[in-house]
C-alpha atoms as a PDB file:
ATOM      1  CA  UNK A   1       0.000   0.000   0.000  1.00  0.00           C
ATOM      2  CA  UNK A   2       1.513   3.395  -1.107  1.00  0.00           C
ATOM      3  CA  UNK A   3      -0.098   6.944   0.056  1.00  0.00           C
ATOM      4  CA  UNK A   4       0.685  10.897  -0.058  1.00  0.00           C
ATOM      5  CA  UNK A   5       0.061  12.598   2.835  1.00  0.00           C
ATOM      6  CA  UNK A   6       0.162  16.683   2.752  1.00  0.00           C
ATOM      7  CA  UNK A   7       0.049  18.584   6.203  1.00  0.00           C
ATOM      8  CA  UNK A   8      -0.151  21.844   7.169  1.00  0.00           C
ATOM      9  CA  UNK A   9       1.539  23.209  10.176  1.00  0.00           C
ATOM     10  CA  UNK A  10       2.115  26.134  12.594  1.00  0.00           C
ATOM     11  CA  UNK A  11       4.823  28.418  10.856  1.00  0.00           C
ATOM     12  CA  UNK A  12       8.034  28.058  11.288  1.00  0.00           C
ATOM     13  CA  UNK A  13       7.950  24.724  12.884  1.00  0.00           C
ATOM     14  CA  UNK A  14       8.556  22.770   9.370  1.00  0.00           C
ATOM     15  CA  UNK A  15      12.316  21.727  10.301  1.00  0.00           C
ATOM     16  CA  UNK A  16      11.203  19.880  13.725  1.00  0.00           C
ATOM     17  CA  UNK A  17       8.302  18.426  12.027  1.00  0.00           C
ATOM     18  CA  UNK A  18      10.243  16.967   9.114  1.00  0.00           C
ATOM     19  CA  UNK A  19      13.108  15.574  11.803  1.00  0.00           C
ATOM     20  CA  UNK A  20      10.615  13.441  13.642  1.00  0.00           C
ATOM     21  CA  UNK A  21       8.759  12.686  10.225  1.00  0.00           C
ATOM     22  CA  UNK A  22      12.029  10.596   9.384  1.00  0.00           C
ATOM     23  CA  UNK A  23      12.195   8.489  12.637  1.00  0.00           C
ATOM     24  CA  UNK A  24       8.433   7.193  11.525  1.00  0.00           C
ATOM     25  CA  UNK A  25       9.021   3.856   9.899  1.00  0.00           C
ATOM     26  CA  UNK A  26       7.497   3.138   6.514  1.00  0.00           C
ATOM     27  CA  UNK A  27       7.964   7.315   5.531  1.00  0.00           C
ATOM     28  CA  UNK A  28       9.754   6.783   2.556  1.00  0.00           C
ATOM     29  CA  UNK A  29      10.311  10.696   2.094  1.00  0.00           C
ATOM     30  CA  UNK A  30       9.906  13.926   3.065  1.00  0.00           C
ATOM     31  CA  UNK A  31       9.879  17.357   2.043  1.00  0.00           C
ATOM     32  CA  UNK A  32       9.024  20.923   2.777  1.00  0.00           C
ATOM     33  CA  UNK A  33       6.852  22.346  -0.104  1.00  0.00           C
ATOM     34  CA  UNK A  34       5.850  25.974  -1.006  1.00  0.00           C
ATOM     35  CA  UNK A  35       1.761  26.619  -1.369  1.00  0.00           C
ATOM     36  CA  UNK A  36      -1.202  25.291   0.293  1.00  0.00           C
ATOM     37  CA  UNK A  37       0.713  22.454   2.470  1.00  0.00           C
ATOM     38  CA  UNK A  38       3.920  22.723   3.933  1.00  0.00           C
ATOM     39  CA  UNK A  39       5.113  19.735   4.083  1.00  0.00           C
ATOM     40  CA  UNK A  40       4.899  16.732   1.696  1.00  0.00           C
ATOM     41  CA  UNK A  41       5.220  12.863   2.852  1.00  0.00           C
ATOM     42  CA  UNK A  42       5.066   9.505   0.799  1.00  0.00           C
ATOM     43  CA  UNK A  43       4.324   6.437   2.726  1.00  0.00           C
ATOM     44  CA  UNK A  44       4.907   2.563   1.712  1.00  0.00           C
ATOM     45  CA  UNK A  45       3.934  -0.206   3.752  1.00  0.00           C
ATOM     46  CA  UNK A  46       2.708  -3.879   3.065  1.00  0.00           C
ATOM     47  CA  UNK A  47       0.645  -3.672   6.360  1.00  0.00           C
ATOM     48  CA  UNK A  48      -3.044  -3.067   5.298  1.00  0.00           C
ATOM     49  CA  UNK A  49      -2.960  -0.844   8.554  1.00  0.00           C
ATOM     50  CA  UNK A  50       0.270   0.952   8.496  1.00  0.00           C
ATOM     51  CA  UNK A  51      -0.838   4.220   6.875  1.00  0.00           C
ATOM     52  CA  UNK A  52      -3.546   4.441   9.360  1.00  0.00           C
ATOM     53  CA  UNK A  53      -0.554   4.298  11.823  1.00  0.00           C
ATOM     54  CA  UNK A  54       1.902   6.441  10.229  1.00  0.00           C
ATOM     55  CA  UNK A  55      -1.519   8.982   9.883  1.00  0.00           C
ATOM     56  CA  UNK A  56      -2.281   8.448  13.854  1.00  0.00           C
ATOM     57  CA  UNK A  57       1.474   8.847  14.509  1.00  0.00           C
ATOM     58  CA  UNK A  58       1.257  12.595  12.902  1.00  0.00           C
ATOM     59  CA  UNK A  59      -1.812  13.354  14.829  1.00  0.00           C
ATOM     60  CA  UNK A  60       0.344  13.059  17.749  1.00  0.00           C
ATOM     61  CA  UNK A  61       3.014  15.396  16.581  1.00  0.00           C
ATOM     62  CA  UNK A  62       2.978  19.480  17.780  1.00  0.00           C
ATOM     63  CA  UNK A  63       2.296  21.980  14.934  1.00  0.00           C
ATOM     64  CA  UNK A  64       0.556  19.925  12.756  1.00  0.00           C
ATOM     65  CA  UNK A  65      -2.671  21.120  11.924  1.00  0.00           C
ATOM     66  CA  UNK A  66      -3.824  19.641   9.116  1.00  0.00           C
ATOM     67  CA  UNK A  67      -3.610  16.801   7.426  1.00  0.00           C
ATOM     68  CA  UNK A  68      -4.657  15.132   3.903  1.00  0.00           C
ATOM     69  CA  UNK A  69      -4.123  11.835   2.688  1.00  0.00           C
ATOM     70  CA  UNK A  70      -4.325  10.262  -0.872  1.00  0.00           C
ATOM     71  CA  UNK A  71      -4.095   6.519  -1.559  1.00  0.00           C
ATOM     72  CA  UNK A  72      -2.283   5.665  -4.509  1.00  0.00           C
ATOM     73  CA  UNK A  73      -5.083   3.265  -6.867  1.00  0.00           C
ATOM     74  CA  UNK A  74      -2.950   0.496  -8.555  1.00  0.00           C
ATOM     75  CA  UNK A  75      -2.630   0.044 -12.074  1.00  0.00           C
ATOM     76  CA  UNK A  76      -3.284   3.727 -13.013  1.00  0.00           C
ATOM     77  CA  UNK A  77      -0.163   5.413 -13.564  1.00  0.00           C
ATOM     78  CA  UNK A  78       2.644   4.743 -12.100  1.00  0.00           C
ATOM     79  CA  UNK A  79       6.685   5.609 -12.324  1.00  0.00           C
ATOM     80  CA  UNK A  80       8.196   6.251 -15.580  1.00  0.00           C
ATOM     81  CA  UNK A  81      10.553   3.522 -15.445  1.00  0.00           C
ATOM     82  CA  UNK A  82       6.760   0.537 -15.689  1.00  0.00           C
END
């Protein structure tokens, strides 16, 4: 299972965010993006639960306050290199 997760968060607090986004396992990167979201996050896992985890692990965090998720639907799309 493969999901994007954007999140908003209090100003200035994207660098301590982003440093305890990379001790969650299954984050398979992170980055701080420019518009509505502030930070960008893509998630891999073969546990059918372990987005919901990674998703109730942010919840936790300080200075997040918002998040959105997107599942990734097989089969439509995909990297260039398929």
């Amino acid at each position: 299972m493969q999901a994007y997760i954007l999140l908003t968060c209090n100003s200035g607090s994207e660098t301590d965010i982003i440093a305890e986004i990379k001790k969650i396992p299954n984050v398979k990167e992170v980055n701080g993006v420019w518009g509505k979201y502030d930070i960008f996050l893509k998630v891999s896992t073969d546990d059918p639960q372990g987005i919901d985890k990674v998703v109730s692990h942010l919840r936790t965090l300080r200075d997040i306050t918002s998040s959105y998720t997107m599942h990734v639907l097989y089969g439509q799309g995909g990297t260039i290199d398929e």
